[in-house]
Protein backbone atom coordinates (compact mmCIF):
# COMPACT_ATOMS: atom_id res chain seq x y z
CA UNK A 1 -19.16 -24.44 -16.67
CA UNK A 2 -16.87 -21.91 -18.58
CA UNK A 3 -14.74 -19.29 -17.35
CA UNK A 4 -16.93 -17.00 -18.83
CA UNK A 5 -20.30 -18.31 -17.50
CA UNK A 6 -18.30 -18.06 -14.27
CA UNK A 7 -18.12 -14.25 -14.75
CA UNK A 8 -21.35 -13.49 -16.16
CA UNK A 9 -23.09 -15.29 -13.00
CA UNK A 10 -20.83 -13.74 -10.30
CA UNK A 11 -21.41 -10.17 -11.91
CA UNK A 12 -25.12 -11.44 -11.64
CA UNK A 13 -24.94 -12.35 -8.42
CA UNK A 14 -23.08 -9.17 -7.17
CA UNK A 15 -25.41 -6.59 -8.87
CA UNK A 16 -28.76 -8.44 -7.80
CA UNK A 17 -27.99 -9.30 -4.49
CA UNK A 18 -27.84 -5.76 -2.96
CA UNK A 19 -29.88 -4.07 -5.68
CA UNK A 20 -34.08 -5.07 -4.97
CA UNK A 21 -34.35 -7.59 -7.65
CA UNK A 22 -33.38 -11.05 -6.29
CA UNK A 23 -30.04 -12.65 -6.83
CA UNK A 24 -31.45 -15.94 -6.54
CA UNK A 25 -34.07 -15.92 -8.96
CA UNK A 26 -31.74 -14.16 -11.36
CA UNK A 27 -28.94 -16.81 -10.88
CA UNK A 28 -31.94 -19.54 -10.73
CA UNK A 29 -32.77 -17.80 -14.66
CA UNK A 30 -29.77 -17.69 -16.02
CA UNK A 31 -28.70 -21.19 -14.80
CA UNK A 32 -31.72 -22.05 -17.30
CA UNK A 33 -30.81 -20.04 -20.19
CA UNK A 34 -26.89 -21.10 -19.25
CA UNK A 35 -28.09 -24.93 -19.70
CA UNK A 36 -26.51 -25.15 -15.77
CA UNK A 37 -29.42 -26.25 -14.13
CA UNK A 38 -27.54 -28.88 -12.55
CA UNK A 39 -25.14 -26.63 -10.83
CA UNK A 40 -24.29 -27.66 -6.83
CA UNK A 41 -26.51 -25.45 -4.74
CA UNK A 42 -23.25 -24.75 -2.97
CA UNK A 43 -22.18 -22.62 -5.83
CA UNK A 44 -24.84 -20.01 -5.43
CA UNK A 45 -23.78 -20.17 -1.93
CA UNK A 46 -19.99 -19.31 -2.70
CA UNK A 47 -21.43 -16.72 -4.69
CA UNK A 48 -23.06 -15.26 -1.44
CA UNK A 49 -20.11 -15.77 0.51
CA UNK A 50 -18.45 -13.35 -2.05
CA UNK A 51 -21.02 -10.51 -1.76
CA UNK A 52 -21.17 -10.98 1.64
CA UNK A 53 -17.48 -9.94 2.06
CA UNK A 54 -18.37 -6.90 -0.18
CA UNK A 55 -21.04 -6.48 3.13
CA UNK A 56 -17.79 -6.56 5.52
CA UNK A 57 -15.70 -4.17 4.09
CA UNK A 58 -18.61 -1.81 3.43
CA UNK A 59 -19.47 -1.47 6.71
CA UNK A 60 -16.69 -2.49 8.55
CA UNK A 61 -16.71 0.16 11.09
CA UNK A 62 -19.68 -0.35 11.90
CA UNK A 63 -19.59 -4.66 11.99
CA UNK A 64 -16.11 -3.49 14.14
CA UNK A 65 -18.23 -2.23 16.64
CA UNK A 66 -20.71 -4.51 17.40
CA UNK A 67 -18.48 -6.96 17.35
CA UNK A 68 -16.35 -5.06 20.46
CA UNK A 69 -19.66 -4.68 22.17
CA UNK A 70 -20.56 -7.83 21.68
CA UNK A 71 -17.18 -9.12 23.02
CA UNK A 72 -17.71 -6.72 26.38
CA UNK A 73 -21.18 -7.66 27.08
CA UNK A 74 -19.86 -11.74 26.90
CA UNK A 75 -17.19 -10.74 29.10
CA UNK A 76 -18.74 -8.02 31.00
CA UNK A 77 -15.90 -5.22 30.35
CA UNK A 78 -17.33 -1.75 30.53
CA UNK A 79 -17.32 0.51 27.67
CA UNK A 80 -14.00 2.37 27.06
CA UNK A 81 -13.52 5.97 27.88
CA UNK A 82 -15.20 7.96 24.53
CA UNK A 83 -18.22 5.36 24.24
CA UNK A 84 -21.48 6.97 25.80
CA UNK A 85 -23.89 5.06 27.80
CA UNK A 86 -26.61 5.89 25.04
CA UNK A 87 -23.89 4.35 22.06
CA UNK A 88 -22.82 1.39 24.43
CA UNK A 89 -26.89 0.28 25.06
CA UNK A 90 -27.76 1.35 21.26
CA UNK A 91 -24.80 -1.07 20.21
CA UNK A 92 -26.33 -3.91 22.15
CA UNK A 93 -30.07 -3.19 21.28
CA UNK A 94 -28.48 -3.48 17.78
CA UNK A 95 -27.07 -6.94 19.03
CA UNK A 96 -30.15 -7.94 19.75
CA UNK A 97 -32.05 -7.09 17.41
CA UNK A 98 -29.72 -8.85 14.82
CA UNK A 99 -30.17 -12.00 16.90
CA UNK A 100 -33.90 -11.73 16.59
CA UNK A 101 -34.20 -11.27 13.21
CA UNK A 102 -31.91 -14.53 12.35
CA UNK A 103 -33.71 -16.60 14.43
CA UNK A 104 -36.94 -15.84 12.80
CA UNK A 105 -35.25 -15.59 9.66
CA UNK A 106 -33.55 -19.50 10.21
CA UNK A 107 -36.98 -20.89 11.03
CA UNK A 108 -38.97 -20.22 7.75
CA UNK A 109 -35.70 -20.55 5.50
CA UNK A 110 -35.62 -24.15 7.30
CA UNK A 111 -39.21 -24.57 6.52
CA UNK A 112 -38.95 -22.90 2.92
CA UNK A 113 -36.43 -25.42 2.06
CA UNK A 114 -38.38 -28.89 3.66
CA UNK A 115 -41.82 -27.71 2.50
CA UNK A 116 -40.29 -26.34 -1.55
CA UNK A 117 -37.60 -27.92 -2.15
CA UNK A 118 -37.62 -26.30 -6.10
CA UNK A 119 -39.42 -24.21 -7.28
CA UNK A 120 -40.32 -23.56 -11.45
CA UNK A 121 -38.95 -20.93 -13.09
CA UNK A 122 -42.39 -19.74 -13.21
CA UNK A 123 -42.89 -18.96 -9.38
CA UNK A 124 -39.55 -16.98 -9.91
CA UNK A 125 -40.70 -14.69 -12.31
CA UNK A 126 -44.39 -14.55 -10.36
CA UNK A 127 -42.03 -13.30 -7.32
CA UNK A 128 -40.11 -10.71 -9.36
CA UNK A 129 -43.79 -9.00 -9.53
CA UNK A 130 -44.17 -9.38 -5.80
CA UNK A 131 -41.49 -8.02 -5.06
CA UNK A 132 -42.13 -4.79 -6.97
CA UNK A 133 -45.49 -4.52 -4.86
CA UNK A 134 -43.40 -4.89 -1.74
CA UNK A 135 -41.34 -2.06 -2.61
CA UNK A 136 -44.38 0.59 -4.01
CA UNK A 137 -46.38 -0.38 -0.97
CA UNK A 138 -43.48 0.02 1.34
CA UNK A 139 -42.76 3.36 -0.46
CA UNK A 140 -45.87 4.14 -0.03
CA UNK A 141 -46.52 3.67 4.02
CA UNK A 142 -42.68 5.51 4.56
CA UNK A 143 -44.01 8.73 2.62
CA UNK A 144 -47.01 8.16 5.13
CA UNK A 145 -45.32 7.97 7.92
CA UNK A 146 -43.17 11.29 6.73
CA UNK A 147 -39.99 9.40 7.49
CA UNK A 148 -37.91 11.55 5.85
CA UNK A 149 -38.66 14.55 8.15
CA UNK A 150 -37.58 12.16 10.67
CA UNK A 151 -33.67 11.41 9.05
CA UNK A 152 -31.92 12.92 11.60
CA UNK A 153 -33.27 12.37 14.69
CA UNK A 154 -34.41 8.42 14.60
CA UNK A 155 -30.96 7.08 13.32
CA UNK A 156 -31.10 4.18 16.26
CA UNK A 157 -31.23 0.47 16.41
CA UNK A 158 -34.78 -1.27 15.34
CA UNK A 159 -36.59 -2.79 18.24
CA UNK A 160 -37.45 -6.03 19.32
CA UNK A 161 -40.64 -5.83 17.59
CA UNK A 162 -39.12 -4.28 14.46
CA UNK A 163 -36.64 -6.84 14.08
CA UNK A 164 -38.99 -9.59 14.48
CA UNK A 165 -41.17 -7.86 11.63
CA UNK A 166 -38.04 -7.41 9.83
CA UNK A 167 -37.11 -11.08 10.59
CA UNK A 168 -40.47 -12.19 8.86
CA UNK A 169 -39.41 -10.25 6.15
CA UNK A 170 -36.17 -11.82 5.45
CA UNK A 171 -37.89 -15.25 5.72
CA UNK A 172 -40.12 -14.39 2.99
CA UNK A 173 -37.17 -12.84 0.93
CA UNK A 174 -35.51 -16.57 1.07
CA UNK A 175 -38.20 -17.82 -1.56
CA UNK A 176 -36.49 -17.49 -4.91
CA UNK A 177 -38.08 -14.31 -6.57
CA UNK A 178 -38.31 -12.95 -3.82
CA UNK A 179 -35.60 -10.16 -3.46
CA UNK A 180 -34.34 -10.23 0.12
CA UNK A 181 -32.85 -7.15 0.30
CA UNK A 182 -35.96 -5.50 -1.50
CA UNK A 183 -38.12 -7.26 1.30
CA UNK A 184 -35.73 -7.01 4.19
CA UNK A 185 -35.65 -3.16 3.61
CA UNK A 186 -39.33 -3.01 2.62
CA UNK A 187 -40.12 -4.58 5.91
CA UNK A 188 -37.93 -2.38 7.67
CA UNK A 189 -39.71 0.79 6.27
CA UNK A 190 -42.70 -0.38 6.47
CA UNK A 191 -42.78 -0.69 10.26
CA UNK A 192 -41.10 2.61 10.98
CA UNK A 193 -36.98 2.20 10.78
CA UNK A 194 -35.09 5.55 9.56
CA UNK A 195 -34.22 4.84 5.49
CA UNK A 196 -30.00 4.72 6.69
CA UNK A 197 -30.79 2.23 9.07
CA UNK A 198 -33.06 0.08 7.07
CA UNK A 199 -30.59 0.05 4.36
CA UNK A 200 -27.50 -0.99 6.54
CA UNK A 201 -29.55 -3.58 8.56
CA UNK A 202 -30.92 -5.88 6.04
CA UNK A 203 -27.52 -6.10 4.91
CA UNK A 204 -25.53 -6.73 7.96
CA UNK A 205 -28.43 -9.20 9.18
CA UNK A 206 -27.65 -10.87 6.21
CA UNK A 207 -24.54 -12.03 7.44
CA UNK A 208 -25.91 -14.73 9.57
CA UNK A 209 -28.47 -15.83 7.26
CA UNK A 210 -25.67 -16.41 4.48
CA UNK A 211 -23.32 -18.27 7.05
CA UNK A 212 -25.69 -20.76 7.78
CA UNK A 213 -26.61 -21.58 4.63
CA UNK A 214 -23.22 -22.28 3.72
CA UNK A 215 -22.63 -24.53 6.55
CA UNK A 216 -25.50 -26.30 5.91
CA UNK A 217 -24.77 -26.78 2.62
CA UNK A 218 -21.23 -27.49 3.08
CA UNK A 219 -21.39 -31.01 2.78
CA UNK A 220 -21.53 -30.53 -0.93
CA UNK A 221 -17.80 -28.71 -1.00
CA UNK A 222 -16.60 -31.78 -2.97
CA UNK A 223 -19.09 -32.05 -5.54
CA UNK A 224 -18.46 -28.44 -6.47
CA UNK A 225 -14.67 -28.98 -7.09
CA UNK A 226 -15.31 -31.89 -9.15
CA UNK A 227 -18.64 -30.99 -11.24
CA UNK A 228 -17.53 -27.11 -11.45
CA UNK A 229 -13.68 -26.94 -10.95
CA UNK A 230 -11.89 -24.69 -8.74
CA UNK A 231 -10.94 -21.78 -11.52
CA UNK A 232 -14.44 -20.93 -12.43
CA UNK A 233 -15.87 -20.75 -8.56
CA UNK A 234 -12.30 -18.75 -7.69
CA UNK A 235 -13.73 -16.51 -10.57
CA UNK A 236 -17.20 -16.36 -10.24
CA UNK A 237 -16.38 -15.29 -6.46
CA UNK A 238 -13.63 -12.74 -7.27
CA UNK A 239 -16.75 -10.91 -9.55
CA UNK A 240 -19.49 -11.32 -7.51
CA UNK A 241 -17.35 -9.37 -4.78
CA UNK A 242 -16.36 -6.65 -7.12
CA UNK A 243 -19.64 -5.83 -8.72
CA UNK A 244 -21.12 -6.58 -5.41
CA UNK A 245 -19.54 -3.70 -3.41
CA UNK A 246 -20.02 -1.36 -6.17
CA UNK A 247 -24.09 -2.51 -6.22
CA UNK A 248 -24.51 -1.80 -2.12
CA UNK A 249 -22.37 1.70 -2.77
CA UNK A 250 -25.10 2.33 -5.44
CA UNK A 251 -28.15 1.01 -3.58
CA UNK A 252 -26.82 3.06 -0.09
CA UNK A 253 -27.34 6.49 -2.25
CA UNK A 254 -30.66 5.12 -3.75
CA UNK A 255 -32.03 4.30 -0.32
CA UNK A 256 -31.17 7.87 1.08
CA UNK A 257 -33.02 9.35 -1.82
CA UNK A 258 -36.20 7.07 -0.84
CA UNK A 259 -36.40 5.59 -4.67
CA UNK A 260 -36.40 1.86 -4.20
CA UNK A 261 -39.95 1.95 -5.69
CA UNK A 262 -37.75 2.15 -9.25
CA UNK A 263 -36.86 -1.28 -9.06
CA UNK A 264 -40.69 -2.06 -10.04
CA UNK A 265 -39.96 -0.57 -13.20
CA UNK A 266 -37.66 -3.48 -14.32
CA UNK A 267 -39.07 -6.01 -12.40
CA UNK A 268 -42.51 -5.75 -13.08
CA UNK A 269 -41.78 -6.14 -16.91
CA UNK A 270 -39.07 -8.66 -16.17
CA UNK A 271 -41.73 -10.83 -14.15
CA UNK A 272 -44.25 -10.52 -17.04
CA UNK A 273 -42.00 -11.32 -19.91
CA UNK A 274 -40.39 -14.64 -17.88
CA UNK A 275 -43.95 -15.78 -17.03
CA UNK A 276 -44.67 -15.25 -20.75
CA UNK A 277 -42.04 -16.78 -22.36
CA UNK A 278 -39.82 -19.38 -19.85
């Protein structure tokens, strides 16, 4: 793989992993067209592992914070002196939730994987189409619902039931096609989560999700070096994370606006012409 293949995929994988329109099935695409079918799945992984540090430094404060609850609930500190009662249980219910949704999440991305191993490029391009229903459906139930009347007032952590529904989600989002932000967030609106929320959730529930599937797939860290090289990974990476931040600023505003539906737009015609034609 070139250099420049290197860049063209990590600028791939930054702008379709936080914007609703699948960074897998992109990658999975353009590793076709590239002639790089062959590529270590490890790669795409790195790839994630760049974006997701785009995820960390968006929302740092925020990832800061759960982490300090986190650490006072293991060691049973009480909250320090500025902290509510409401933020401290919020914090944890946010915890929770997180957990929830990864578990549910790790269970059908471990099944995914055993039960369809690969997929053709086909089924990727059927699931850029399914994902544009998921987002005009989910648009759909959150104009229902009149969630935007409720902006300010319902900014709190999803529930137990709303982060297993959300974990569902993600599961689903692991096929490749299948965007999992799009569905992550879709899910989230769908069963009632304020837009802001949705949006930062499915991304910082994400960070699980991509860990694991890096240690799982870590055993392949030497193939990658010697099939790929250590210059074009160092560069894919250093792309993905810089188009990738930029993407999740973009996304953040487009979420707050309530216009994910406009990702249908492209993907519905994307899905059509890639069924037609790959």
């Amino acid at each position: 793989m070139s250099i420049l293949q290197s860049i063209l995929l990590g600028a791939l994988q930054g702008l379709a992993e936080f914007l609703p329109i699948s960074s897998s099935g992109h990658l999975a695409i353009a590793q076709k067209l590239f002639g790089l079918e062959d590529l270590p799945l490890l790669f795409d992984v790195f790839l994630h592992l760049a974006t997701l540090c785009a995820v960390v430094l968006f929302f740092w404060k925020k990832i800061w914070k759960l982490l300090c609850t986190f650490a006072r609930l293991v060691f049973r500190r009480p909250a320090p002196e500025g902290i509510s009662e409401a933020e401290e249980k919020d914090s944890r219910s946010y915890i929770l939730a997180v957990i929830l949704t990864t578990l549910v999440t790790g269970v059908i991305g471990i099944a995914v994987e055993k039960l369809l191993p690969s997929l053709s490029i086909k089924f990727v391009c059927a699931g850029f189409i399914v994902t544009a229903g998921l987002l005009i459906i989910s648009a759909i139930i959150a104009k229902r619902q009149k969630l935007q009347k409720a902006e300010g007032s319902e900014k709190k952590a999803p529930s137990k039931v709303q982060a297993l529904i959300i974990g569902l989600a993600q599961g689903f989002g692991t096929l490749p096609g299948i965007s999992r932000s799009g569905s992550t967030i879709a899910g989230a609106l769908s069963c009632g989560v304020n837009r802001q929320i949705a949006g930062e959730y499915s991304f910082i529930a994400s960070i699980p999700a991509i860990l694991g599937a890096f240690i799982l797939e870590a055993k392949d860290l030497g193939e990658v070096s010697s099939s790929i090289g250590i210059a074009p990974v160092v560069v894919g990476c250093i792309t993905a994370f810089a188009v990738g931040y930029l993407s999740l600023a973009l996304l953040m505003k487009i979420i707050k606006k309530g216009k994910l539906e406009w990702f249908a737009c492209y993907l519905i015609p994307a899905g059509i012409l890639g069924l037609l034609f790959l």
